[in-house]
Protein backbone atom coordinates (compact mmCIF):
# COMPACT_ATOMS: atom_id res chain seq x y z
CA UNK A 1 141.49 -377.83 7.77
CA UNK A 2 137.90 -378.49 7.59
CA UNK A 3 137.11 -378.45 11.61
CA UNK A 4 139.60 -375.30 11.42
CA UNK A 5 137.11 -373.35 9.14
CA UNK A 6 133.82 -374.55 10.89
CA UNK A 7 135.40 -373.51 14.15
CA UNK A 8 136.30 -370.14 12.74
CA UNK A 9 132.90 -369.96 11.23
CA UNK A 10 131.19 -370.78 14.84
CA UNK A 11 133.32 -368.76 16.65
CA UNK A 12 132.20 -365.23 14.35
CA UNK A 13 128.78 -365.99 14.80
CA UNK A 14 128.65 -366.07 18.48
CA UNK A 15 130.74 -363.21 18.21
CA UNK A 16 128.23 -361.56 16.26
CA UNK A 17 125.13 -362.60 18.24
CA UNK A 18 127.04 -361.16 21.82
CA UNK A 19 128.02 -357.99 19.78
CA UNK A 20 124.03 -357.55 18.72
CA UNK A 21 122.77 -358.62 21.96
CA UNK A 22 125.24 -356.38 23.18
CA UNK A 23 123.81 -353.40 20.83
CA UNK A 24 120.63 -354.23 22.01
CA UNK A 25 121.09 -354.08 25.76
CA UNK A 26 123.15 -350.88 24.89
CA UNK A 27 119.36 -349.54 23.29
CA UNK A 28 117.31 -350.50 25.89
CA UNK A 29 118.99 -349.28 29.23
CA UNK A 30 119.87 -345.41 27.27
CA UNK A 31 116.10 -344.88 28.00
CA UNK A 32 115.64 -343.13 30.76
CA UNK A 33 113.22 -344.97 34.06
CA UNK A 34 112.89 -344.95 36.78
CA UNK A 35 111.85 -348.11 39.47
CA UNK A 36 109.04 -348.78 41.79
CA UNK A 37 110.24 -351.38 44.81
CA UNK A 38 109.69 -352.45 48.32
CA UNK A 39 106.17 -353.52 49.66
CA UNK A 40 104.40 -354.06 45.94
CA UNK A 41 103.41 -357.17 44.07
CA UNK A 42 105.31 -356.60 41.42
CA UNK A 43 107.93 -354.30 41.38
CA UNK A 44 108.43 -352.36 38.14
CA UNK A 45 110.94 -350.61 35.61
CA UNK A 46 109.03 -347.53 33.75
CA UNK A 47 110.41 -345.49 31.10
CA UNK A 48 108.16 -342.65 29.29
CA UNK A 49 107.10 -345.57 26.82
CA UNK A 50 105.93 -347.59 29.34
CA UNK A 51 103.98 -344.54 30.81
CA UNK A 52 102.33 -343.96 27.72
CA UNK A 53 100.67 -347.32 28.22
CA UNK A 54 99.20 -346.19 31.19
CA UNK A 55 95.81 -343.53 31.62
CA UNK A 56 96.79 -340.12 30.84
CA UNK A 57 95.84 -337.23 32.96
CA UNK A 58 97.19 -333.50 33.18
CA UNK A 59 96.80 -330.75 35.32
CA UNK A 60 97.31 -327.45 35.95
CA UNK A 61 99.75 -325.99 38.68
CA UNK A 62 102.14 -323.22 40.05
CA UNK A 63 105.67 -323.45 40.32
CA UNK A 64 107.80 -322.07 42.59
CA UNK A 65 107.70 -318.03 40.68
CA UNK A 66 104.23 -318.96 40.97
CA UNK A 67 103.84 -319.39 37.08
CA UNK A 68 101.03 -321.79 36.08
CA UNK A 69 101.72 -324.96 33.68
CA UNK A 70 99.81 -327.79 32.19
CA UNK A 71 102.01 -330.84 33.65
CA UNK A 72 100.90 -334.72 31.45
CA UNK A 73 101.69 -337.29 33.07
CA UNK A 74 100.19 -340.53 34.84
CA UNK A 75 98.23 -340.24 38.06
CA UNK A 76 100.68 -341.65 41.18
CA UNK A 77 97.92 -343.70 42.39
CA UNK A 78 97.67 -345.46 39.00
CA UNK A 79 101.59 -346.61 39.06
CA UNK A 80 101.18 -347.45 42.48
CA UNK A 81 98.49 -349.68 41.69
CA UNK A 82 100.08 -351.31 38.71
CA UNK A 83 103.00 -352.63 40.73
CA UNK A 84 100.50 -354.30 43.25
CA UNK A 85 99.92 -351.60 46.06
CA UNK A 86 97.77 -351.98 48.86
CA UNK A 87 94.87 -349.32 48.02
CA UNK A 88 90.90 -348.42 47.98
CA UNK A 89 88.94 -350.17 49.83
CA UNK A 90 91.99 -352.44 51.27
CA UNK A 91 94.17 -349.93 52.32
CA UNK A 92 93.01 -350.49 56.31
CA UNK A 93 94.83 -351.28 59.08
CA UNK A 94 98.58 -352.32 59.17
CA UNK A 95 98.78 -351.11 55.85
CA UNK A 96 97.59 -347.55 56.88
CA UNK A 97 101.33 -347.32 57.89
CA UNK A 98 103.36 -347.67 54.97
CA UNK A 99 104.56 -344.60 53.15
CA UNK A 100 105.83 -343.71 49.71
CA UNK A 101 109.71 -343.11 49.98
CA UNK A 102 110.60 -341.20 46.22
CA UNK A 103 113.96 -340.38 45.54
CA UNK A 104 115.90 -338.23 42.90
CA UNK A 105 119.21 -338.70 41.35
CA UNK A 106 121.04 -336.04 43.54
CA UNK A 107 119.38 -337.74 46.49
CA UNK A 108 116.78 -335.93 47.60
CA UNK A 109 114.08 -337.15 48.98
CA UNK A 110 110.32 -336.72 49.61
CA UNK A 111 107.75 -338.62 51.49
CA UNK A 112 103.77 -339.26 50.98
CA UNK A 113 101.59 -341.43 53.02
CA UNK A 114 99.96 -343.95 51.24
CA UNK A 115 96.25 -342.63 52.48
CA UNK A 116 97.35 -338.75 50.59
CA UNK A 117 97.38 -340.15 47.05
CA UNK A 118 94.62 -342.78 47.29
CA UNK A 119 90.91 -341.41 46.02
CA UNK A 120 89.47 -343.03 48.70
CA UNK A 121 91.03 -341.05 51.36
CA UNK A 122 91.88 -337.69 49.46
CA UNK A 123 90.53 -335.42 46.76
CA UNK A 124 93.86 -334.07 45.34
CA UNK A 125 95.75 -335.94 42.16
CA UNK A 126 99.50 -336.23 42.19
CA UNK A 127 100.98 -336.99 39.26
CA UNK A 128 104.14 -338.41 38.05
CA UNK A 129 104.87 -336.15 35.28
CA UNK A 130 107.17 -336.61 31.82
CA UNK A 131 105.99 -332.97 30.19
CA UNK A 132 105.49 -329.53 30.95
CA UNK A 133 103.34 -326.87 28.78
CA UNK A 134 103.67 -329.65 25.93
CA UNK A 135 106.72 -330.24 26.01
CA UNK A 136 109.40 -333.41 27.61
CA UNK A 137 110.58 -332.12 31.19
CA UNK A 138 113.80 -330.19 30.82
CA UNK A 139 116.98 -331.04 31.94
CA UNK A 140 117.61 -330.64 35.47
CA UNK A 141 113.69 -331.22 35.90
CA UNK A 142 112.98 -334.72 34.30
CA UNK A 143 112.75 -336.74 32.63
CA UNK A 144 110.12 -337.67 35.52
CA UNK A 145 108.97 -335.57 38.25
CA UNK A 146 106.54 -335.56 41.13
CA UNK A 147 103.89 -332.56 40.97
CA UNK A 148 101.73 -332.36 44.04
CA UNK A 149 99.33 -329.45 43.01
CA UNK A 150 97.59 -329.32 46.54
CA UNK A 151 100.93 -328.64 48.60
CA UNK A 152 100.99 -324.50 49.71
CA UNK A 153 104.84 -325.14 48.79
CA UNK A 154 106.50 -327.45 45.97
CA UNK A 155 109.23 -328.84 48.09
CA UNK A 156 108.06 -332.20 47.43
CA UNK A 157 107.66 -331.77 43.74
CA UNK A 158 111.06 -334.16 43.44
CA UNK A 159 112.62 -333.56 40.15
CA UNK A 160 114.42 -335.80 38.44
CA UNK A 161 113.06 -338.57 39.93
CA UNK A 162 114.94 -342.38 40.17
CA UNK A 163 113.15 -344.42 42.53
CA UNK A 164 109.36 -345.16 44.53
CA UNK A 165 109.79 -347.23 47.25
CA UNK A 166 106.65 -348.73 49.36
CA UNK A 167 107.94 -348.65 52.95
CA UNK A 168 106.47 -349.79 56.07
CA UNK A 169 106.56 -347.35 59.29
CA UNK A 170 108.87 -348.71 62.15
CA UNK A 171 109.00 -347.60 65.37
């Protein structure tokens, strides 16, 4: 009877540890992230949280009706670099050749060459933005989303964005 009521006793608390760990896992993949892969260092998992961490930047840009915002958000360049990116002064050579492959969750997708968002090799600032005017990205738009102020058209300001992949070119 004894060993019947320790066993009992064992057996609820493991249930009740893989019910909170299950609670737990349940809190942590409801935020909203998106991943950065391929040819990094250290390949990452971001949600807004984790953007917060990094340097903040806005900036001001047209949409498509040609309406201006104030997009806040963290510079590409700067996420790039935190996963382990090839870029300043070592971004020569082979490594000229590898673009940024960023996908949404309807599967679109959008190209940039590494050399367009580095400061060495360009003047403009793309961002990876999480608000708009103040306010979290709506739905539809966010909750992250590319915004390429420099571009004549916004066809490559990928909302709703899942995925930045470092690819190398092949011929």
């Amino acid at each position: 009877m004894f060993m019947k009521k320790i066993f009992y006793s064992t057996r609820m608390f493991i249930i009740s540890l893989l019910m909170a760990s299950a609670g737990l896992m349940a809190q942590t993949t409801n935020k909203p992230f998106f991943t950065v892969e391929g040819e990094v260092l250290k390949p990452l998992k971001l949600t807004v949280e984790d953007l917060l961490n990094l340097k903040q930047t806005e900036i001001k840009a047209k949409d498509r009706e040609a309406k201006e915002h104030i997009y806040k958000g963290v510079r590409l360049i700067d996420i790039l670099d935190s996963a382990g990116v090839t870029l300043g002064k070592e971004l020569r050579g082979e490594n000229l050749a590898k673009y940024i492959l960023i996908k949404a969750v309807d599967g679109y997708e959008v190209i940039f060459s590494l050399p367009e968002v580095d400061p060495e090799f360009t003047g403009q600032t793309i961002i990876l933005a999480y608000q708009v005017d103040g306010n979290p990205l709506p739905k539809g738009e966010g909750p992250f989303r590319i915004v390429a102020p420099n571009d004549k058209r916004p066809a490559r300001w990928i909302r709703e964005l899942t995925t930045i992949k470092v690819v190398f070119s092949k011929e």
